[in-house]
N, C-alpha and C. Protein backbone atom coordinates (compact mmCIF):
# COMPACT_ATOMS: atom_id res chain seq x y z
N UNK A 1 9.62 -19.27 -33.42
CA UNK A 1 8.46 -18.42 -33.38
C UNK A 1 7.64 -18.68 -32.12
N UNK A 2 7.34 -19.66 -31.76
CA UNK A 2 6.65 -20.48 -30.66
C UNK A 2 7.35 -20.02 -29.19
N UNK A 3 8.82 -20.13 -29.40
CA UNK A 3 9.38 -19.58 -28.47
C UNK A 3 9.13 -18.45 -28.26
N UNK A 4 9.31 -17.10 -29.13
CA UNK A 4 9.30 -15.98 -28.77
C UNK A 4 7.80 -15.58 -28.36
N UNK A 5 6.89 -16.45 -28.50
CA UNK A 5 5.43 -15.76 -28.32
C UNK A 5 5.49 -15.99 -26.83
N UNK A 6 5.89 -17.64 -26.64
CA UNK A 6 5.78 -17.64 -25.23
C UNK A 6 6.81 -16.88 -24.53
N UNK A 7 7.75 -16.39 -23.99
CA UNK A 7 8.64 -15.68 -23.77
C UNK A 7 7.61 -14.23 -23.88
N UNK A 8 7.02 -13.69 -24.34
CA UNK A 8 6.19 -11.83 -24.90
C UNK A 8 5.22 -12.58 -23.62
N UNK A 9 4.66 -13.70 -23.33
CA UNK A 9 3.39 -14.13 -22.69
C UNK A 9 3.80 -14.08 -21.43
N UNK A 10 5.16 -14.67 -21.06
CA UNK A 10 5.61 -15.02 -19.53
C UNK A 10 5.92 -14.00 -19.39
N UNK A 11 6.50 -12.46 -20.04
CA UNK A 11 7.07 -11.54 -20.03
C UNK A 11 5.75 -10.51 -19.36
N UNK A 12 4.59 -10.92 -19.96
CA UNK A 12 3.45 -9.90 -19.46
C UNK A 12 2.62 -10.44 -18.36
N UNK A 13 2.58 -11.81 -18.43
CA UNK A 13 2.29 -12.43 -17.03
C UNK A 13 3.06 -11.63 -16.19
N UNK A 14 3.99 -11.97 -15.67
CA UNK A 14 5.30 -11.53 -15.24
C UNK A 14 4.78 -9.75 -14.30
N UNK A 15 4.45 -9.09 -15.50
CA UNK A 15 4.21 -8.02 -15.29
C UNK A 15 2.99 -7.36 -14.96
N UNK A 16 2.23 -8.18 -15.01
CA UNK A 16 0.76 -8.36 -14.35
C UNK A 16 0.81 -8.52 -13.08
N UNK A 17 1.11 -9.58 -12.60
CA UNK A 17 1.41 -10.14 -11.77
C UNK A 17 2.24 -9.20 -10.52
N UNK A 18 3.29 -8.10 -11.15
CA UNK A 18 4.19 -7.18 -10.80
C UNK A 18 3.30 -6.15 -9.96
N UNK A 19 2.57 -5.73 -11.20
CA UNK A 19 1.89 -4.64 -11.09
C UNK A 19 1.28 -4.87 -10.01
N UNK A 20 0.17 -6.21 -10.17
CA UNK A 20 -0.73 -6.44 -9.17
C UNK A 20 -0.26 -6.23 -7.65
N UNK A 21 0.52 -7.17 -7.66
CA UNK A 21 1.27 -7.41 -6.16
C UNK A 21 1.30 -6.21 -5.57
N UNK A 22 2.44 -5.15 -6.00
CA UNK A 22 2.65 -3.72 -5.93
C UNK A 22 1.68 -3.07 -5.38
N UNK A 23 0.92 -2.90 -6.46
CA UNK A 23 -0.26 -2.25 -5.84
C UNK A 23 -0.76 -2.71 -4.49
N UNK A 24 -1.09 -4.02 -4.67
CA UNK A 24 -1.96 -4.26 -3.28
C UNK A 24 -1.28 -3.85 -1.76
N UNK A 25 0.27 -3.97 -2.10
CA UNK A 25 1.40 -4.10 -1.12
C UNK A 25 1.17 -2.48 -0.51
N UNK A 26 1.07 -1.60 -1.59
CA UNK A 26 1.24 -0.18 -1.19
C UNK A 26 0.09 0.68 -1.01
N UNK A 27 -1.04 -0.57 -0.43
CA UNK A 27 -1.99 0.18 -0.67
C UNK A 27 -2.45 0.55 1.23
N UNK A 28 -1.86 0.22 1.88
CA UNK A 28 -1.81 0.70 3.36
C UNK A 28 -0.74 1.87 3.53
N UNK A 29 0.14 1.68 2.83
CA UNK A 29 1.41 3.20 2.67
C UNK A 29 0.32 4.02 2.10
N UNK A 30 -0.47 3.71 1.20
CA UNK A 30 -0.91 5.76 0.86
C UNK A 30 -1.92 5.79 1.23
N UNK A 31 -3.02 4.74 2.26
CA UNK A 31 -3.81 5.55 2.92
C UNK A 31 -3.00 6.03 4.20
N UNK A 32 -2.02 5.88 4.80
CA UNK A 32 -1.30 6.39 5.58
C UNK A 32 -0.48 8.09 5.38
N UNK A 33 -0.54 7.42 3.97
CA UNK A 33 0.20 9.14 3.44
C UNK A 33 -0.80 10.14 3.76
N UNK A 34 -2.15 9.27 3.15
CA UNK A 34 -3.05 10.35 3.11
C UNK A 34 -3.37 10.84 4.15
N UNK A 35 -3.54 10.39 5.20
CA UNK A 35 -3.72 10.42 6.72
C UNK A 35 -2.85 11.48 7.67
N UNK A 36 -1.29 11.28 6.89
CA UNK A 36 0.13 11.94 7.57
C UNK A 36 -0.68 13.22 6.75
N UNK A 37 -0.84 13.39 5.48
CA UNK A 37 -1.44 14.71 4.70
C UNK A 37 -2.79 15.54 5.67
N UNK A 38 -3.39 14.69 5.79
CA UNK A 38 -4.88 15.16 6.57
C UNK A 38 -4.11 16.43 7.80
N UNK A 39 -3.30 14.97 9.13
CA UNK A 39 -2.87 15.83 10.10
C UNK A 39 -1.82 17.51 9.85
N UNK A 40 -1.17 17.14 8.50
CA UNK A 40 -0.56 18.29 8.59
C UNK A 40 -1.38 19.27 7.74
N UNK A 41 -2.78 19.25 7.29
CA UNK A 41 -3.74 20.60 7.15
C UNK A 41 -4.49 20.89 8.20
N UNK A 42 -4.29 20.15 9.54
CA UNK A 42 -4.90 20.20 10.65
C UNK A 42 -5.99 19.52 10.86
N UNK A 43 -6.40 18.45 10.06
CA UNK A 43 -7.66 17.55 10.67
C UNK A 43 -6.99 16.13 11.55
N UNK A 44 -7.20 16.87 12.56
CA UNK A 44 -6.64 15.56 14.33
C UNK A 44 -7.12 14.76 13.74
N UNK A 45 -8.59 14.59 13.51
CA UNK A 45 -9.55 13.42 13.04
C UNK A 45 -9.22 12.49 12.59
N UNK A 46 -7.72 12.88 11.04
CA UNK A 46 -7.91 11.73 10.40
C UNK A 46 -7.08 10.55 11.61
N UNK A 47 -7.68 9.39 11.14
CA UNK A 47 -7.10 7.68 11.21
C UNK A 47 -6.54 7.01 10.19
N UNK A 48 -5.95 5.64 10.26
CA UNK A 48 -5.70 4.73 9.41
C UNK A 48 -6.33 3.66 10.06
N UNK A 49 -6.68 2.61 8.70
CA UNK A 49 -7.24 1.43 9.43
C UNK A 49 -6.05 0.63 10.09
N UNK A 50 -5.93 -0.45 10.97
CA UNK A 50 -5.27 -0.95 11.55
C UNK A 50 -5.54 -2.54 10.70
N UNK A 51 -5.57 -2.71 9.54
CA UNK A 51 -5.19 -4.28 9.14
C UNK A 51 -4.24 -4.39 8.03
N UNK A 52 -4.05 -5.31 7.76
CA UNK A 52 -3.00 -6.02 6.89
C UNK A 52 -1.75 -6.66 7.07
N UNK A 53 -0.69 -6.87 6.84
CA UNK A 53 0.69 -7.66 7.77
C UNK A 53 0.75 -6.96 9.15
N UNK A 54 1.24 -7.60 9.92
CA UNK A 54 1.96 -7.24 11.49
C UNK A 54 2.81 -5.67 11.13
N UNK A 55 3.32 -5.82 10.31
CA UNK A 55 4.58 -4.66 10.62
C UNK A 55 3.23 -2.96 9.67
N UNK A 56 2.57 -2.71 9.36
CA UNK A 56 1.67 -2.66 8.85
C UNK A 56 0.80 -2.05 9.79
N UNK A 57 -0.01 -3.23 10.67
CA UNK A 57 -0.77 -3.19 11.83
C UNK A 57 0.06 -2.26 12.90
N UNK A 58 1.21 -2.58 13.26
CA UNK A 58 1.59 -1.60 14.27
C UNK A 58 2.06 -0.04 13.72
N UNK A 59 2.70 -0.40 12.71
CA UNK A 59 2.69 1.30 12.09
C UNK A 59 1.37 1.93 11.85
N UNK A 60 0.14 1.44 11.83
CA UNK A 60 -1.25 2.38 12.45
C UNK A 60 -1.59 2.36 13.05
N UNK A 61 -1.12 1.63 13.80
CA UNK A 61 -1.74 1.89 15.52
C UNK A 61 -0.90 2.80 16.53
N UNK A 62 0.47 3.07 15.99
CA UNK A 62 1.17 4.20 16.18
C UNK A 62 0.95 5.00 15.83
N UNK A 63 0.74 5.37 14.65
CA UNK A 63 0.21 6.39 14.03
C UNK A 63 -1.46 6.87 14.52
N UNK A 64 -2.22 6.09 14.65
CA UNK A 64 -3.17 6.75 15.34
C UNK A 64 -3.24 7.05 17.10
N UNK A 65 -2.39 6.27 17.39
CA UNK A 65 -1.85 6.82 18.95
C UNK A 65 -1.41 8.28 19.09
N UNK A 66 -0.28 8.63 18.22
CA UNK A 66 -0.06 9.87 17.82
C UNK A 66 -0.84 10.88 17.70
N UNK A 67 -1.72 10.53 16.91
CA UNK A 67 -2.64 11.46 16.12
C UNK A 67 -3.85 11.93 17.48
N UNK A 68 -3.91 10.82 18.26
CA UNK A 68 -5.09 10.84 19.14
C UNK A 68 -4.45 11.86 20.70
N UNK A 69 -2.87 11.41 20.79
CA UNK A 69 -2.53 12.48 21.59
C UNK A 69 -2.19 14.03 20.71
């Protein structure tokens, strides 16, 4: 019994933990989406911010290079 509770506990840790990560990870991809969305209704304007990992950082700073020519 003891077993299976812990096992349901590490199982939702687990998945907390999942979720969390995820999210935070993808959370520079969809302000970027949103951004790729902006330019193709025609607002030049939009940007992305330029922080978070290296690989990240240069995919918005390309992307707003782009956007700015």
């Amino acid at each position: 019994r003891r077993l299976v509770l812990a096992t349901a506990l590490i199982g939702m840790f687990a998945v907390a933990i999942t979720w969390f990560t995820t999210r935070h990870a993808l959370r520079p991809l969809r302000a970027l989406q949103t951004a790729v969305g902006a330019i193709a209704r025609g607002d030049l304007s939009a940007r992305v911010a330029t922080d978070g990992p290296d690989e990240m950082r240069e995919l918005a700073r390309s992307f707003n290079t782009m956007a700015a020519e």
